[in-house]
Protein backbone atom coordinates (compact mmCIF):
# COMPACT_ATOMS: atom_id res chain seq x y z
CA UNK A 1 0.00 0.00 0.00
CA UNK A 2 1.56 3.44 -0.92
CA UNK A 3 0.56 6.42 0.90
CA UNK A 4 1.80 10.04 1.64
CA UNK A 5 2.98 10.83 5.34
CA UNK A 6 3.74 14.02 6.77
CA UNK A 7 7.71 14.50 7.95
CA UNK A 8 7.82 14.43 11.83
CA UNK A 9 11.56 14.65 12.57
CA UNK A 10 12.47 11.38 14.15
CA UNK A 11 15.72 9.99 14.10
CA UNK A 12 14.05 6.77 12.08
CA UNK A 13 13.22 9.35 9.42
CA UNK A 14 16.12 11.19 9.35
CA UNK A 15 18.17 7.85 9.01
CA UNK A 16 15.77 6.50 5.58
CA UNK A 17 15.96 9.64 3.95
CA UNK A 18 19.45 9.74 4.05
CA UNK A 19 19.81 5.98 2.69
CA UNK A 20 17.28 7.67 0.08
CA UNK A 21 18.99 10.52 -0.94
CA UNK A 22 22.47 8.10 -1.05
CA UNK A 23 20.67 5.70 -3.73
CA UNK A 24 20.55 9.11 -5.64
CA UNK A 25 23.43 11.40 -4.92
CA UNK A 26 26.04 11.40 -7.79
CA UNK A 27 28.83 13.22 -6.16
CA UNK A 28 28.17 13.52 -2.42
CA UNK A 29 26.92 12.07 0.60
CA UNK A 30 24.41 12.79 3.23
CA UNK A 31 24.39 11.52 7.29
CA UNK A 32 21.42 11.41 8.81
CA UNK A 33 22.63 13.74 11.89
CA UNK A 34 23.88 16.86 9.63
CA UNK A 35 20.56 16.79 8.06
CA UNK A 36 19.09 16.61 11.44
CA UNK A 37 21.21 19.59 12.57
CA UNK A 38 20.11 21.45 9.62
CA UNK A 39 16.28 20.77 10.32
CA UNK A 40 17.19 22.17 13.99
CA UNK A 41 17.97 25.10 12.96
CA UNK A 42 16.04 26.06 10.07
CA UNK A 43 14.03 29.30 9.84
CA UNK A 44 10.93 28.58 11.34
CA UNK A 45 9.32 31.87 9.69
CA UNK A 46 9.29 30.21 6.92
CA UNK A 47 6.97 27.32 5.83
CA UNK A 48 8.80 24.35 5.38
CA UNK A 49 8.16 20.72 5.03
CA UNK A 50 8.92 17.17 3.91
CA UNK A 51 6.18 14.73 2.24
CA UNK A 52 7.02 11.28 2.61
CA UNK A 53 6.09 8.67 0.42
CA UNK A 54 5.85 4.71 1.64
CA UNK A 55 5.17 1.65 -0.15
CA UNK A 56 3.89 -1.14 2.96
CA UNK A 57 5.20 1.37 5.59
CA UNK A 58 9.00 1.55 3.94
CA UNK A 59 10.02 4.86 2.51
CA UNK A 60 10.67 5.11 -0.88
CA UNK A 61 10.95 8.91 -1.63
CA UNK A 62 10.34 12.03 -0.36
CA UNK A 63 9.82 15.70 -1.71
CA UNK A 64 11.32 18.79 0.19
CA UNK A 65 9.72 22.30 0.35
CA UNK A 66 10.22 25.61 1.56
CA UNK A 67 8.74 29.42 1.11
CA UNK A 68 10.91 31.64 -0.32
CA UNK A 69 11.51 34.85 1.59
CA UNK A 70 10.50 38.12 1.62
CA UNK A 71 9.89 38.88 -2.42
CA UNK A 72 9.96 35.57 -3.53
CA UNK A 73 7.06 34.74 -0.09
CA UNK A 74 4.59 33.13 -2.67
CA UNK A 75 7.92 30.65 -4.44
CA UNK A 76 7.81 27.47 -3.50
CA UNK A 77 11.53 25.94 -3.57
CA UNK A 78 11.09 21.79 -4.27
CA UNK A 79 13.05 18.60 -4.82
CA UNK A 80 12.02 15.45 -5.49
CA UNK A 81 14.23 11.97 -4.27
CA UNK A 82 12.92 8.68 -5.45
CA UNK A 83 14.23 5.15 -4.76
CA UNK A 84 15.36 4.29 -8.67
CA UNK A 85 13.69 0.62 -8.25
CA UNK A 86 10.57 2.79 -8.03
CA UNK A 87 10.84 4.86 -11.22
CA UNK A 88 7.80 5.22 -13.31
CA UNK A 89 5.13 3.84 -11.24
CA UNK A 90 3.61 7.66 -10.78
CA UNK A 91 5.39 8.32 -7.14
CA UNK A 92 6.72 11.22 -8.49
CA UNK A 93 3.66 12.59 -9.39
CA UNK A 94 2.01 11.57 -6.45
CA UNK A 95 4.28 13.81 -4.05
CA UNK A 96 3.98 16.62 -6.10
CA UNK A 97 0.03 17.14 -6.45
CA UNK A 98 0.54 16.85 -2.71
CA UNK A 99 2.91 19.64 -2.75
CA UNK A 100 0.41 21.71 -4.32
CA UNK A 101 -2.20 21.33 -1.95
CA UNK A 102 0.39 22.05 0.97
CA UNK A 103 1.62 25.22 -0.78
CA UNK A 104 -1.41 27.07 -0.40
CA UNK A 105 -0.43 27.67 3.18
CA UNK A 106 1.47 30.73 1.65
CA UNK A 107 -0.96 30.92 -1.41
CA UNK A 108 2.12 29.48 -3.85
CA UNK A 109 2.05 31.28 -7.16
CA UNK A 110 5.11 29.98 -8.51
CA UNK A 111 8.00 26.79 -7.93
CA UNK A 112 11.47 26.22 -8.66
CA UNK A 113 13.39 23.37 -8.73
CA UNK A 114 16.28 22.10 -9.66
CA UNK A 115 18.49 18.86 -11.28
CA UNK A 116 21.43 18.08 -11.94
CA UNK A 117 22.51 17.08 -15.65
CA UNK A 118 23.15 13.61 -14.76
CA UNK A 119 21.43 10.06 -15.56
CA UNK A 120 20.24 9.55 -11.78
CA UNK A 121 17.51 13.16 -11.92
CA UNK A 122 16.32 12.42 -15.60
CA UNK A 123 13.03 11.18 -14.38
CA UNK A 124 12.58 14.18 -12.35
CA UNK A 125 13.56 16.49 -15.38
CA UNK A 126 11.09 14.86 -16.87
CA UNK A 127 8.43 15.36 -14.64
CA UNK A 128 9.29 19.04 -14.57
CA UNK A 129 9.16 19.13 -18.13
CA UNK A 130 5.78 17.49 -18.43
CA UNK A 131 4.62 20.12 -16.22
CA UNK A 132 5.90 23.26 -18.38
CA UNK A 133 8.65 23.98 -16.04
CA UNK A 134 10.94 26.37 -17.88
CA UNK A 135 14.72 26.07 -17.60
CA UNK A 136 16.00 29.50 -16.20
CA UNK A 137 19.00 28.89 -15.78
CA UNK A 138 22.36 27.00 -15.76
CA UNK A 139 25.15 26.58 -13.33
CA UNK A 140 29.00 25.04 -14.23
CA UNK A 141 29.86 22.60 -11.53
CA UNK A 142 32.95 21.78 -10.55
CA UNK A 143 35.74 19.39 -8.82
CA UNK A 144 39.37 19.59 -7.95
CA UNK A 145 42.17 17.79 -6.23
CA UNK A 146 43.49 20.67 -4.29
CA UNK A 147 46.91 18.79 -3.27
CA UNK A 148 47.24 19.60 -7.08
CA UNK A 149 46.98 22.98 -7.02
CA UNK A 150 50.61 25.11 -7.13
CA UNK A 151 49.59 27.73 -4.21
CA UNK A 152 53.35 28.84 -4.37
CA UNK A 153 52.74 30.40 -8.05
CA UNK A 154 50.63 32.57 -6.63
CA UNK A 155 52.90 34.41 -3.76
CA UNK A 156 53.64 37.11 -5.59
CA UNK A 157 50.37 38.10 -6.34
CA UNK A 158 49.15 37.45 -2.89
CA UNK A 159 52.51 39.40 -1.95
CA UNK A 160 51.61 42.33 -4.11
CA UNK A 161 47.93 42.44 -2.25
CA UNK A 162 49.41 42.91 0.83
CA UNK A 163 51.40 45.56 0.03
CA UNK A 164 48.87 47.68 -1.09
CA UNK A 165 47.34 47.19 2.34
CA UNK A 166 44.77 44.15 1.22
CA UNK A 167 44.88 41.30 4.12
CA UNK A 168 43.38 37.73 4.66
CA UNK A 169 42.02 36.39 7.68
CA UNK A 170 40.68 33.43 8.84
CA UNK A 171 37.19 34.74 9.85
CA UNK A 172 36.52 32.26 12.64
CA UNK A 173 39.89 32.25 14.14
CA UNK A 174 41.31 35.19 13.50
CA UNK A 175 38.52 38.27 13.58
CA UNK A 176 35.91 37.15 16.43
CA UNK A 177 37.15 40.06 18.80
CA UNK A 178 37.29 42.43 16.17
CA UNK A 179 34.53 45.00 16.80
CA UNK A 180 31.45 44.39 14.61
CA UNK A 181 32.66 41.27 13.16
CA UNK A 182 29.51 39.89 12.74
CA UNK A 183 28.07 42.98 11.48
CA UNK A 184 30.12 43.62 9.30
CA UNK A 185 30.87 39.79 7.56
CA UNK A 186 26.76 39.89 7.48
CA UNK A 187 26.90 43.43 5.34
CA UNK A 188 29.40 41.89 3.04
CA UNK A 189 27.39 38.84 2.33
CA UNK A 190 24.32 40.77 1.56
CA UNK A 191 26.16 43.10 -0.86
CA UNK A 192 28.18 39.98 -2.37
CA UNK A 193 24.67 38.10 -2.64
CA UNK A 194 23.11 40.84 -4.33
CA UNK A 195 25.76 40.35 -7.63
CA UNK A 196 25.12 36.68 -7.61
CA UNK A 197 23.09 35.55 -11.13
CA UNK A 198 19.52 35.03 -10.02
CA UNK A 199 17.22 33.24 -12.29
CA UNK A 200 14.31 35.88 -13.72
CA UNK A 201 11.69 35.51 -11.19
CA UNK A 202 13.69 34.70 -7.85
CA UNK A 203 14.99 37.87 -6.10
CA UNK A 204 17.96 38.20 -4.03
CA UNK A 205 16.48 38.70 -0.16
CA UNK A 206 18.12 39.64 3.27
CA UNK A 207 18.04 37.09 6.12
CA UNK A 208 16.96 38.38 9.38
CA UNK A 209 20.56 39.37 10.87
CA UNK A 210 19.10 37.18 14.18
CA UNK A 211 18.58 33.96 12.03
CA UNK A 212 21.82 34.55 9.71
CA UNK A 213 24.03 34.81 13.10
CA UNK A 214 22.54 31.40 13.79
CA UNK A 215 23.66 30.00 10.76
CA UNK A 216 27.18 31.21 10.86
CA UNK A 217 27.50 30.08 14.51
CA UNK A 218 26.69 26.35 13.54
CA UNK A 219 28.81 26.89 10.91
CA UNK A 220 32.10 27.84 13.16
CA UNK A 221 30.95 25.15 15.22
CA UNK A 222 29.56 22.27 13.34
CA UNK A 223 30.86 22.14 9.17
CA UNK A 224 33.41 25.05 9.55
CA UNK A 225 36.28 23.94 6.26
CA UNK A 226 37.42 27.61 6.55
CA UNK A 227 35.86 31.45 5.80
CA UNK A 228 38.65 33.63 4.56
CA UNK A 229 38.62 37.42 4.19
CA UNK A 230 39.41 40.19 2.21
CA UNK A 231 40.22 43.27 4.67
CA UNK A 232 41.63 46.73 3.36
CA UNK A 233 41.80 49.83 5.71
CA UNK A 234 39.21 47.75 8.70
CA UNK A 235 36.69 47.52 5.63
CA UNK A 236 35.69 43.83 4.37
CA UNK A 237 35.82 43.84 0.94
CA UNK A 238 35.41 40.18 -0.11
CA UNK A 239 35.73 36.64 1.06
CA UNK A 240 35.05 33.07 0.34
CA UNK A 241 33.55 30.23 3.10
CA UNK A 242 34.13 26.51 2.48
CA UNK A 243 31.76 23.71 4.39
CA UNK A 244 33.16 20.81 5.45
CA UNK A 245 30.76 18.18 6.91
CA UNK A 246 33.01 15.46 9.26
CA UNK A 247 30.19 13.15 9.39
CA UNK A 248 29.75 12.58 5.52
CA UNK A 249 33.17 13.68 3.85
CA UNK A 250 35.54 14.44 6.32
CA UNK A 251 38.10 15.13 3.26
CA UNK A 252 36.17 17.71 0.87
CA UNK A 253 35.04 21.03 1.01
CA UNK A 254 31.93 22.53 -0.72
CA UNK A 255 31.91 26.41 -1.34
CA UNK A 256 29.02 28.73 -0.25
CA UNK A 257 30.24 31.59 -1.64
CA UNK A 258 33.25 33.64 -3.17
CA UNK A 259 33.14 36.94 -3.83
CA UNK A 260 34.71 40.93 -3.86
CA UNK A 261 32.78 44.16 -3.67
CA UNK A 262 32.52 45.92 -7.06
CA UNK A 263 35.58 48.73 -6.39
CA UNK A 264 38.13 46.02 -5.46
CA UNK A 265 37.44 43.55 -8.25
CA UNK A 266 40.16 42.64 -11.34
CA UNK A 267 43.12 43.23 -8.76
CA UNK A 268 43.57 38.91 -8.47
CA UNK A 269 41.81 39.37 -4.74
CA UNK A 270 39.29 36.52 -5.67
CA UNK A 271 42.28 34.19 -6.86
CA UNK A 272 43.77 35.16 -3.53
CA UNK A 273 41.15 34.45 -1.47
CA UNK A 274 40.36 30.63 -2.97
CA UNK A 275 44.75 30.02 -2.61
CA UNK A 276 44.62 31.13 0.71
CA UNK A 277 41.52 28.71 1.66
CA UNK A 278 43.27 25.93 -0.26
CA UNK A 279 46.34 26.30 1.79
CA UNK A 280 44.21 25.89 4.94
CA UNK A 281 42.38 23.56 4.01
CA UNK A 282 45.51 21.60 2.84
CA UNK A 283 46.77 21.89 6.82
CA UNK A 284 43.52 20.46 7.80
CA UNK A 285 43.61 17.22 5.57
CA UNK A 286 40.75 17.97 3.11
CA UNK A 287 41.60 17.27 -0.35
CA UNK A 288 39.02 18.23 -2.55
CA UNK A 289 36.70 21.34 -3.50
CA UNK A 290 33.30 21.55 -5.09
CA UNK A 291 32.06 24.29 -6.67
CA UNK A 292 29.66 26.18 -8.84
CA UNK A 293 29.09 29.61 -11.12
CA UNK A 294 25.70 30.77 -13.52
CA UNK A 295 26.85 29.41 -16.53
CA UNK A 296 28.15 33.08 -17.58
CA UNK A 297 29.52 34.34 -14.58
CA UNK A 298 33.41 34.97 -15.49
CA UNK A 299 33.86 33.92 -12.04
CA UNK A 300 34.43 30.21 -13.37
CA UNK A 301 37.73 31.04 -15.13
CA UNK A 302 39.50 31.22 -11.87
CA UNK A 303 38.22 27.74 -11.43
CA UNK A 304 39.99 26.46 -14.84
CA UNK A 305 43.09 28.52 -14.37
CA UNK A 306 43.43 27.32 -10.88
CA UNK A 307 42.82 23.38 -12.34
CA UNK A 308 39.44 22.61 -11.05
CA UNK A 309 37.42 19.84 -13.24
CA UNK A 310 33.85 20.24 -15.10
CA UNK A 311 30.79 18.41 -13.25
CA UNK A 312 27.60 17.66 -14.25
CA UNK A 313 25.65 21.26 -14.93
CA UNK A 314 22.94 21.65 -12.17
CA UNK A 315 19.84 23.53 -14.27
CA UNK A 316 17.23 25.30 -12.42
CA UNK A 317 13.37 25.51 -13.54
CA UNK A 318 10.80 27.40 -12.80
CA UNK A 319 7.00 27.28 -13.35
CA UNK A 320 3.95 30.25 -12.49
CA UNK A 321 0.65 28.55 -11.17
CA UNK A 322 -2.48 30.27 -10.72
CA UNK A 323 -4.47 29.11 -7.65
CA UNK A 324 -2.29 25.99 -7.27
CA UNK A 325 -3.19 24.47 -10.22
């Protein structure tokens, strides 16, 4: 018998959806507890849920959901994970015409999702397809073997930064009695944010300064890889944070962000600032970094230059709905 629960955060669920997601992940790995962390502290503001789908009281898939914030209140964000042994028996489609009855909590008017351009989401491309989802947008993905990387050929350009009076620090432990850290690293990743490629339709929005502390506390404490930054005259001017989850993959890093205010940029700081997290990184044992750009961001040349490796693309659809239909 297959039927449609809703997610109630026990540790039973938390451990099948990760053996769910696994059966489907192409290039990383989840652990139950860091998704339970994450679940923890979530924004609760926000509407957000999990629809679980079991077959005789196993689970077989799941869908994920959120509101989007602020501008984009009435997007709902979505995934879909299936168990491949249960491709095209209509599960898919099950999970998400129960998504659209949840989503008008926060009367939905339009959803995004997302794949990646590899064998094991085709059957969710397609389902987004056969619903008129529109592709929006494409993102380069990549890999590298950072014990591969020649940090030393850059020293004189990291050399020449400094003397102009541009300095990295470690943001965690470095710059956590420097007055208004936090302020100040949350004002830079609002302005860095706000030059990101967003897909038409999806704004760039502010997270409350209370919630975003949160997040950046966990991540000191619980999947800190390392957050380097730019500093010139006291002012932050750019940086780049690398997660590292010890549970999962101990050894690789994935990047949140990387990026310099508009005044500082085509002086080599963003070069700088990925060397100088691959040579802490190095010290800490991990030995690989994923990454990603818009397909047309010229961001991703520092990623070829510096050696890193094409992925699959990840693509990212989006569909308007009128009255969740």
């Amino acid at each position: 018998m297959v039927e449609i629960k809703k997610f109630t955060a026990t540790d039973k669920e938390f451990i099948d959806i990760a053996r769910i997601r696994n059966l489907v992940n192409h290039d990383s790995i989840d652990h139950p507890d860091e998704d339970k962390n994450d679940w923890t502290i979530r924004d609760k503001t926000l509407i957000r849920d999990r629809l679980l789908c079991y077959n005789d009281n196993m689970l077989i898939g799941l869908l994920y959901y959120v509101q989007g914030r602020d501008k984009n209140s009435r997007t709902c964000f979505f995934n879909i994970v299936l168990d491949p042994q249960y491709h095209n028996n209509g599960y898919r489609e099950l999970l998400y015409q129960e998504m659209l009855k949840e989503i008008k909590k926060f009367n939905g008017n339009k959803l995004f999702g997302h794949v990646y351009d590899h064998a094991n989401y085709r059957n969710h491309q397609k389902l987004l397809i056969k619903h008129n989802f529109k592709l929006v947008q494409t993102n380069r993905e990549y890999s590298c073997n950072i014990r591969e990387v020649n940090t030393q050929k850059y020293k004189a350009l990291i050399d020449k930064l400094e003397s102009e009076g541009i300095k990295f620090y470690d943001s965690r432990d470095q710059m956590l009695d420097w007055p208004n850290h936090y302020k100040k690293l949350e004002e830079l990743e609002w302005i860095l944010d706000q030059d990101i490629p967003h897909p038409d339709g999806i704004h760039p929005t502010r997270m409350p300064f209370k919630q975003w502390k949160k997040l950046v506390l966990d991540f000191y404490n619980n999947s800190y890889g390392v957050d380097i930054v730019a500093v010139k005259n006291g002012e932050y001017i750019g940086s780049t944070d690398i997660n590292v989850y010890p549970k999962s993959e101990p050894y690789k890093g994935w990047t949140g962000g990387l990026g310099v205010v508009r005044e500082f940029r085509r002086k080599g700081i963003a070069t700088a600032l990925k060397i100088k997290a691959i040579e802490a990184l190095l010290k800490k044992g991990i030995t690989e970094i994923r990454t990603d750009n818009e397909e047309n961001n010229p961001m991703y040349k520092i990623n070829v230059a510096l050696g890193f490796k094409p992925a699959p693309f990840s693509l990212e659809y989006i569909k308007k709905i009128k009255d969740n239909k």
